[in-house]
PDB file of N, CA and C in Angstrom:
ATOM      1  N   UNK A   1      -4.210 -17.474 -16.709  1.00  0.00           N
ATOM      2  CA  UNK A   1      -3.872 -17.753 -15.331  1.00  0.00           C
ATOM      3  C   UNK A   1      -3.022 -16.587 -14.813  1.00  0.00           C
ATOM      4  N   UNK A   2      -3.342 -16.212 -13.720  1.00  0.00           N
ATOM      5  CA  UNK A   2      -2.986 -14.471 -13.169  1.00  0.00           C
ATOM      6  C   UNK A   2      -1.267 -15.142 -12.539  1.00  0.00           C
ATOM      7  N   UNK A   3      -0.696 -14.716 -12.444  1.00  0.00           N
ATOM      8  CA  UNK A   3       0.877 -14.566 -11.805  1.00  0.00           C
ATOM      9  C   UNK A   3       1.131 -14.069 -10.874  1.00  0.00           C
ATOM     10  N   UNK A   4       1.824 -14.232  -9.763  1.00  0.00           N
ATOM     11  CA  UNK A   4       2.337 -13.868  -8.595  1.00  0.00           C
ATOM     12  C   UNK A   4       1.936 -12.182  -8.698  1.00  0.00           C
ATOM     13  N   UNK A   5       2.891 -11.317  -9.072  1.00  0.00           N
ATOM     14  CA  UNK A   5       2.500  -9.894  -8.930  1.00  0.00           C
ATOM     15  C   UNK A   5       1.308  -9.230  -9.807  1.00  0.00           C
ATOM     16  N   UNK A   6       0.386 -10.196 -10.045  1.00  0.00           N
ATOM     17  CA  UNK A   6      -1.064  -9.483 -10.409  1.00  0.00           C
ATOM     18  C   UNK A   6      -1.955  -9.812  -9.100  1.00  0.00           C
ATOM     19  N   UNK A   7      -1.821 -10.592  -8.464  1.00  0.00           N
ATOM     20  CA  UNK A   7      -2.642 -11.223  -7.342  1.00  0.00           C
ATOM     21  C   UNK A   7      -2.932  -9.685  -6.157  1.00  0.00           C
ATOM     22  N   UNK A   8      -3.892  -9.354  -5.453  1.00  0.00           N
ATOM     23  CA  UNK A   8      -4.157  -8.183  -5.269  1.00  0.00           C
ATOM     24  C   UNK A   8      -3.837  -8.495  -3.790  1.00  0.00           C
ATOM     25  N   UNK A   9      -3.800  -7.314  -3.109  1.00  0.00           N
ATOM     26  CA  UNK A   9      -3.098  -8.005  -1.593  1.00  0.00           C
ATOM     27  C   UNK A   9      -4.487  -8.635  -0.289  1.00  0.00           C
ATOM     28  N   UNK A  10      -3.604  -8.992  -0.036  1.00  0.00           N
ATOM     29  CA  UNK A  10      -4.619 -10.189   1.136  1.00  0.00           C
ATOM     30  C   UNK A  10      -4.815 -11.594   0.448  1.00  0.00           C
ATOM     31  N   UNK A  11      -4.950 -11.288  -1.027  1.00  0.00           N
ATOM     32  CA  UNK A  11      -5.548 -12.599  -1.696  1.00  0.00           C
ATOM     33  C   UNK A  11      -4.510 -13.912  -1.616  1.00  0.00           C
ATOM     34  N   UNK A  12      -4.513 -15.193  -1.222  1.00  0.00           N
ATOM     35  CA  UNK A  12      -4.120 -16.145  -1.310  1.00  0.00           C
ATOM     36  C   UNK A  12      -4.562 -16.841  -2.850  1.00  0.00           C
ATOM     37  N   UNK A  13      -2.975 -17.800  -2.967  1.00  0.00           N
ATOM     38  CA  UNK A  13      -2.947 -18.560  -4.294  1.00  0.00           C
ATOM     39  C   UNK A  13      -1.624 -19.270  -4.212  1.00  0.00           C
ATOM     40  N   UNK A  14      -2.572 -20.566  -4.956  1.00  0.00           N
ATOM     41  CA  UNK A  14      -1.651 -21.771  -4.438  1.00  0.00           C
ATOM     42  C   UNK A  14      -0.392 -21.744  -6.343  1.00  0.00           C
ATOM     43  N   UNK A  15       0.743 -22.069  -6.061  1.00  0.00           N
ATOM     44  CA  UNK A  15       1.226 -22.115  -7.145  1.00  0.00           C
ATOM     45  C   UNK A  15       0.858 -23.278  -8.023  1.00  0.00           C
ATOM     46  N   UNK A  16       0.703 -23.216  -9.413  1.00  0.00           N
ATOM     47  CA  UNK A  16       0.424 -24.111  -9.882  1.00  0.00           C
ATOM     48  C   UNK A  16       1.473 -24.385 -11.340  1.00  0.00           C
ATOM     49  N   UNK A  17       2.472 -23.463 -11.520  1.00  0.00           N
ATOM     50  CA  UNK A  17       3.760 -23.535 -12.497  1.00  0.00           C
ATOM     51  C   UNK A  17       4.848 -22.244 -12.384  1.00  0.00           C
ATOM     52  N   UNK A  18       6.109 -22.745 -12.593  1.00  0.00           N
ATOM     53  CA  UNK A  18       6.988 -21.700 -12.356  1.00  0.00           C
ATOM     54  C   UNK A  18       7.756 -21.706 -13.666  1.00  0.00           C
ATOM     55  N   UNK A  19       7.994 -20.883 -15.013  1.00  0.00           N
ATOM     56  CA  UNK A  19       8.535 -20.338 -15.989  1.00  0.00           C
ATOM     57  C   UNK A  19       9.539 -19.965 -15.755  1.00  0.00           C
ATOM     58  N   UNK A  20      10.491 -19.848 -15.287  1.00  0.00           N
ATOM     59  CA  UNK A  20      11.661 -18.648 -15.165  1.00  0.00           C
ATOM     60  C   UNK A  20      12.933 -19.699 -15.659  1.00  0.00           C
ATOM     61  N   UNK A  21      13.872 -18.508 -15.922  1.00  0.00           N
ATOM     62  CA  UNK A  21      15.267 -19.139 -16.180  1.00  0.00           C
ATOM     63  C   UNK A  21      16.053 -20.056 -15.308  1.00  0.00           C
ATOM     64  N   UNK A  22      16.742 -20.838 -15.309  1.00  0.00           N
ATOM     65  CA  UNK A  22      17.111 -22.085 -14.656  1.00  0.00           C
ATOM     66  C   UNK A  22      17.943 -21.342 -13.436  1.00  0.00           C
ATOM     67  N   UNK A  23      18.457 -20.463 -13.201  1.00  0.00           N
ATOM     68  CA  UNK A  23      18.692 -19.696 -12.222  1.00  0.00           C
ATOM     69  C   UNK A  23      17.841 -19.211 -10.917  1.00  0.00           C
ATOM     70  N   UNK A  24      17.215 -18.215 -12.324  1.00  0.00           N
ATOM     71  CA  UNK A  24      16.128 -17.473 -11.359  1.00  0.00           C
ATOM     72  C   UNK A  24      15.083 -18.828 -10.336  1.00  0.00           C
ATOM     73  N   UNK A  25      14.728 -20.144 -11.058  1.00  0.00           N
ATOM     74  CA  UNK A  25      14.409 -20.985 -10.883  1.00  0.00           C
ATOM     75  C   UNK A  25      14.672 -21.670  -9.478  1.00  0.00           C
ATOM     76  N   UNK A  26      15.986 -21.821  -9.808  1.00  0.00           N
ATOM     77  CA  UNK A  26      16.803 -22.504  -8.417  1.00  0.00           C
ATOM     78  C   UNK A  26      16.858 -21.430  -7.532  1.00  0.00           C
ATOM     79  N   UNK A  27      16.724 -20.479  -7.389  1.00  0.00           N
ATOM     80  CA  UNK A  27      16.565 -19.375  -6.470  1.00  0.00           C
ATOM     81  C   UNK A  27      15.511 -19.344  -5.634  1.00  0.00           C
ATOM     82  N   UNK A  28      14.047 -19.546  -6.280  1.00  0.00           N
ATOM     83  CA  UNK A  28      12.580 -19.451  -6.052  1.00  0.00           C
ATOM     84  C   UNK A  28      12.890 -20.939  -5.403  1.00  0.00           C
ATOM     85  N   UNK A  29      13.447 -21.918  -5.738  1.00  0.00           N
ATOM     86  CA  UNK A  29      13.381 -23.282  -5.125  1.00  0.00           C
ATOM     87  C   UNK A  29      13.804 -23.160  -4.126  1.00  0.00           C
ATOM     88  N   UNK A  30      15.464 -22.664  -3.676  1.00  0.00           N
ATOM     89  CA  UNK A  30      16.175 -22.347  -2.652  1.00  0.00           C
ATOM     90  C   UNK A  30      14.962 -21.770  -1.896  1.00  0.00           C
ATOM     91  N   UNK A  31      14.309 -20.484  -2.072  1.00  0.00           N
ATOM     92  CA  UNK A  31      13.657 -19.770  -0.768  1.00  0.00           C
ATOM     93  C   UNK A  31      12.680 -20.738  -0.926  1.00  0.00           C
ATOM     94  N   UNK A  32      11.907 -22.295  -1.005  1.00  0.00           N
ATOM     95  CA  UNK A  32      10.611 -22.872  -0.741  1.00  0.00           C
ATOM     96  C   UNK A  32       9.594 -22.237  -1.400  1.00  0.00           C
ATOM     97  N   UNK A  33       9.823 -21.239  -2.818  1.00  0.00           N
ATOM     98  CA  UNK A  33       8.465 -21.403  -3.128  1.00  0.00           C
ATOM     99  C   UNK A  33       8.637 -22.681  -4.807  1.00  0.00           C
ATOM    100  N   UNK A  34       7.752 -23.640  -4.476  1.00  0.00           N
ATOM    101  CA  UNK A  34       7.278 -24.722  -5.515  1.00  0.00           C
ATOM    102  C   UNK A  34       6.139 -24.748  -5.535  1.00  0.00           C
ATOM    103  N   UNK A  35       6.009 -25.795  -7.099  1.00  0.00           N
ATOM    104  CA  UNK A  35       4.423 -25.733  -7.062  1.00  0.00           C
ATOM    105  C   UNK A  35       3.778 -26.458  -6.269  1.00  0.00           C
ATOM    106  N   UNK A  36       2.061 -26.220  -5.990  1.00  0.00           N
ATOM    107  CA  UNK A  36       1.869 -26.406  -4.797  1.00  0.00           C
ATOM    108  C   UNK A  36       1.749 -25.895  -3.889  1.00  0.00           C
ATOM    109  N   UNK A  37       2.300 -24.944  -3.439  1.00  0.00           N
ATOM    110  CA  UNK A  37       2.758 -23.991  -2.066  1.00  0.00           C
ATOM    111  C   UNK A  37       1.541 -23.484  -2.332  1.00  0.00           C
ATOM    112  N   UNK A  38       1.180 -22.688  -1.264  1.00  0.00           N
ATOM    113  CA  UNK A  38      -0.069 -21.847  -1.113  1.00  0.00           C
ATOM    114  C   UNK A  38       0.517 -20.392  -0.776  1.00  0.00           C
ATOM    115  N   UNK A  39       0.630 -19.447  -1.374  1.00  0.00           N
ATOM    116  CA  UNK A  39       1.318 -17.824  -0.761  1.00  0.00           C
ATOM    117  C   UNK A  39       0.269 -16.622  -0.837  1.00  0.00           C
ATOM    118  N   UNK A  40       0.531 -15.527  -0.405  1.00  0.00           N
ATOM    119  CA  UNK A  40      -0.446 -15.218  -0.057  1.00  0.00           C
ATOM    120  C   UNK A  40       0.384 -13.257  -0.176  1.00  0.00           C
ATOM    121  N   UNK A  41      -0.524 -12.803  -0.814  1.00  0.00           N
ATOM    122  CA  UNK A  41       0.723 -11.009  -1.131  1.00  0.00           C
ATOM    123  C   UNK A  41       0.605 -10.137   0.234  1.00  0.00           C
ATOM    124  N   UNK A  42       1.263 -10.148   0.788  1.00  0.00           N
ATOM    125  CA  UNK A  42       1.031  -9.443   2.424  1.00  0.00           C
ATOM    126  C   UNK A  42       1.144  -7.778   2.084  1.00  0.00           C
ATOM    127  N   UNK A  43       2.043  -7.514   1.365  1.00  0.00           N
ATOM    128  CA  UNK A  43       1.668  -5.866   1.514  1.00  0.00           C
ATOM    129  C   UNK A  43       3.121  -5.446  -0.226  1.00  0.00           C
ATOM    130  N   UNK A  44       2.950  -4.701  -0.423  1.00  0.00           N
ATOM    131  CA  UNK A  44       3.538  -3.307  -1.218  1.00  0.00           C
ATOM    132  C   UNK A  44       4.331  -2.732  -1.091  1.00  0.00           C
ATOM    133  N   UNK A  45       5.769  -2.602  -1.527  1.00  0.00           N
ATOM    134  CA  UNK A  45       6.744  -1.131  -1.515  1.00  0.00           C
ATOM    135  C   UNK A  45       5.890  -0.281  -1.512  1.00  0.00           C
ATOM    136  N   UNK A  46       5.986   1.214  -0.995  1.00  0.00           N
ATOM    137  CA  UNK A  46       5.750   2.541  -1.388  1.00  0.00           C
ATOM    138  C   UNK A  46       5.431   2.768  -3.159  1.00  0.00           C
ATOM    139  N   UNK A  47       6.641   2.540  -3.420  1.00  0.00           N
ATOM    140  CA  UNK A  47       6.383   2.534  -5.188  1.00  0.00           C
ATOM    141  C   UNK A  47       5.704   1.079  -5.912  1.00  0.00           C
ATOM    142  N   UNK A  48       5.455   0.236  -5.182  1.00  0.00           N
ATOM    143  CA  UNK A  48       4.814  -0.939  -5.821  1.00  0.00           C
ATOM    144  C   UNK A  48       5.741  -1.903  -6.121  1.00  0.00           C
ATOM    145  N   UNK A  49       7.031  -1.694  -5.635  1.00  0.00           N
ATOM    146  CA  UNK A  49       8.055  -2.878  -6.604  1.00  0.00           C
ATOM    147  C   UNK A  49       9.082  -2.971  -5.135  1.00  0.00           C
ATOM    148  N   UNK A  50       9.737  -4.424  -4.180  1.00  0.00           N
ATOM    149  CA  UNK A  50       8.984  -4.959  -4.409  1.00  0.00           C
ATOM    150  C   UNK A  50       7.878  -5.191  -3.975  1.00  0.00           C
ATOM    151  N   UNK A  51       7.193  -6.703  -4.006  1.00  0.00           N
ATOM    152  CA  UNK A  51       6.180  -7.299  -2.910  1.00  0.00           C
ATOM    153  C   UNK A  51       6.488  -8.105  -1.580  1.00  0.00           C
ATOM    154  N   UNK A  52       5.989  -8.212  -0.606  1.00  0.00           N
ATOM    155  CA  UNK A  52       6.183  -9.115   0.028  1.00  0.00           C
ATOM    156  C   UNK A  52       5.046 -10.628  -0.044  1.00  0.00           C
ATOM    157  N   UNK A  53       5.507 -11.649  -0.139  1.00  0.00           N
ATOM    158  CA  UNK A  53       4.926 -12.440   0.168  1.00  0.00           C
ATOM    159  C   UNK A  53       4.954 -13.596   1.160  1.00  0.00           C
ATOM    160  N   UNK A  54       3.838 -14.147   1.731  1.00  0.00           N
ATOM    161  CA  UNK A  54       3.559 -14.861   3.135  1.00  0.00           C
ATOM    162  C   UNK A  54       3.779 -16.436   2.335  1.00  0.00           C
ATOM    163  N   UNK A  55       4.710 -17.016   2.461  1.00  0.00           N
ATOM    164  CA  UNK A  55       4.517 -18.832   2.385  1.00  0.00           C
ATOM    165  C   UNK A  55       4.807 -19.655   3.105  1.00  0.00           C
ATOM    166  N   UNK A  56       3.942 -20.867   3.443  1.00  0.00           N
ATOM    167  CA  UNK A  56       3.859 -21.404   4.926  1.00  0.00           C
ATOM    168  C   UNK A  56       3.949 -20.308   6.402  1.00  0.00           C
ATOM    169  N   UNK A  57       5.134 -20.868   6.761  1.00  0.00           N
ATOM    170  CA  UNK A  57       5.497 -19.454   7.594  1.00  0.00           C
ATOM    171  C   UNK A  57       6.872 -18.520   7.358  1.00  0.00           C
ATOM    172  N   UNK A  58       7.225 -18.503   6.668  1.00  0.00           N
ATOM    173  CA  UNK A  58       7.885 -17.514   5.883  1.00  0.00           C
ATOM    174  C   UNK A  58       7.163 -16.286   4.763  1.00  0.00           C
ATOM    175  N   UNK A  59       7.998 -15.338   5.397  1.00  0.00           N
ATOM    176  CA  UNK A  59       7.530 -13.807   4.313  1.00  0.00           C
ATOM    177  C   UNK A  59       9.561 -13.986   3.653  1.00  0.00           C
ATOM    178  N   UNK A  60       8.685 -13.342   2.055  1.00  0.00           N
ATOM    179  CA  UNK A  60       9.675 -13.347   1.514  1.00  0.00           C
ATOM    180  C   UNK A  60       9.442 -11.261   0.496  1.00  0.00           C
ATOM    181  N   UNK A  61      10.599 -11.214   0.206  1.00  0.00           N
ATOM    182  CA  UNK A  61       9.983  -9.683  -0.793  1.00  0.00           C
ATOM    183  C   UNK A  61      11.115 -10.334  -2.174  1.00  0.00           C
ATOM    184  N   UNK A  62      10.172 -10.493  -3.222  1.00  0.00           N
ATOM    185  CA  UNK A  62      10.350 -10.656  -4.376  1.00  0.00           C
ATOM    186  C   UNK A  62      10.033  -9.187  -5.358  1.00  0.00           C
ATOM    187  N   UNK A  63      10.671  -9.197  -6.047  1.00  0.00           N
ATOM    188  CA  UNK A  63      10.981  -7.954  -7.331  1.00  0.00           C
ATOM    189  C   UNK A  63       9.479  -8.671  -8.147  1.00  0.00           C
ATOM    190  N   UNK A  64       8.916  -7.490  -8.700  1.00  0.00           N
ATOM    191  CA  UNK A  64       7.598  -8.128  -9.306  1.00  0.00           C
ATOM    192  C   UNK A  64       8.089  -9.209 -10.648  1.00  0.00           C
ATOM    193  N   UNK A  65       9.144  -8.345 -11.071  1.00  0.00           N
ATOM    194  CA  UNK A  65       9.905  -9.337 -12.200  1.00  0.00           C
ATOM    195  C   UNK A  65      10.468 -10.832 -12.075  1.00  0.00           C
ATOM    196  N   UNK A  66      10.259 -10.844 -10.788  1.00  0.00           N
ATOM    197  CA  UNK A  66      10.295 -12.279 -10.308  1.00  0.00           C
ATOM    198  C   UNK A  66       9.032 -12.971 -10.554  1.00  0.00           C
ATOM    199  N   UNK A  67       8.281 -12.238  -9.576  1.00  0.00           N
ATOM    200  CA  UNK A  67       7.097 -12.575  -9.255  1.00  0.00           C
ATOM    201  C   UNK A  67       6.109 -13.176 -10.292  1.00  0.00           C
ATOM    202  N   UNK A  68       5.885 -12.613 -11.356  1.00  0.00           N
ATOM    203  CA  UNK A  68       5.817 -12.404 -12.907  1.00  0.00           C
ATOM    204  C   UNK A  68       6.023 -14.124 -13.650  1.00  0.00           C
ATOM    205  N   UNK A  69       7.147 -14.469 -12.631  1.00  0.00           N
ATOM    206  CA  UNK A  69       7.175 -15.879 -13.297  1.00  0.00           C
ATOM    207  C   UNK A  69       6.304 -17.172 -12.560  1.00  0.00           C
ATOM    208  N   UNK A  70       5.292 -16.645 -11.838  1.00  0.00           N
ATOM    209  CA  UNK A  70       5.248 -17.766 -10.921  1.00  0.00           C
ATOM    210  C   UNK A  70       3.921 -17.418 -11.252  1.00  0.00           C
ATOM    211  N   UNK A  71       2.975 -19.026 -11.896  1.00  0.00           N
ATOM    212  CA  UNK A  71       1.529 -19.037 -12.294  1.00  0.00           C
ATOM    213  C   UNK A  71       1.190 -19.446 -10.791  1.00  0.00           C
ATOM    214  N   UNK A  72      -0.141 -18.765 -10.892  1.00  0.00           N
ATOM    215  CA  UNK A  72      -0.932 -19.167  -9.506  1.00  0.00           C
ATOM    216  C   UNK A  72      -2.285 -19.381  -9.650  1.00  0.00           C
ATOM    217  N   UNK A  73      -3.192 -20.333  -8.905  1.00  0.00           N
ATOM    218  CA  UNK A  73      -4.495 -20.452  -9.015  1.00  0.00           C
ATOM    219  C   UNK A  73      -5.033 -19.840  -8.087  1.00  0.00           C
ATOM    220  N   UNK A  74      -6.124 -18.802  -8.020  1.00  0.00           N
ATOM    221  CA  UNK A  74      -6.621 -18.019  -6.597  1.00  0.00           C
ATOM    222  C   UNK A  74      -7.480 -19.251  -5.772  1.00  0.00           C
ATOM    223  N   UNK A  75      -7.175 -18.653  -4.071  1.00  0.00           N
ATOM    224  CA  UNK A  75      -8.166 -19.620  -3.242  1.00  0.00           C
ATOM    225  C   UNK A  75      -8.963 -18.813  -2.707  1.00  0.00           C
ATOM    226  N   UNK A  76     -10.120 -18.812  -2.668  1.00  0.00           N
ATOM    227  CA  UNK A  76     -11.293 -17.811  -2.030  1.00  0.00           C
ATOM    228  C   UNK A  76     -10.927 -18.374  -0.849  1.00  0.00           C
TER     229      UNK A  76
END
């Protein structure tokens, strides 16, 4: 199952598990992304790190090392 910063840009994917440390965790909760959510990679740093991503109507820019923790299922 591909992870938040493998997902290629434009592509939408709904979350379907989040791994991370009980911190990093409550953090990703704080900004609304849970499982469930549908997000979507809107665009790229210059150097690739971080990303931005589109959820509901919020853009957020996560460090890929974040990103990394968050399983996603793709939606054509």
């Amino acid at each position: 199952m591909p992870t938040l910063d493998e997902i290629p840009l434009g592509r939408k994917g709904r979350i379907d598990s989040m791994s991370a440390p009980p911190g990093l965790l409550q953090r990703l909760l704080e900004l609304g992304l849970m499982e469930g959510e549908e997000v979507r990679v809107v665009t790229h740093a210059p150097l690739g790190d971080p990303i931005e991503v589109e959820s509901s109507l919020t853009r957020l820019s996560l460090r890929k090392a974040e990103a990394s923790h968050i399983h996603v299922v793709l939606i054509d």
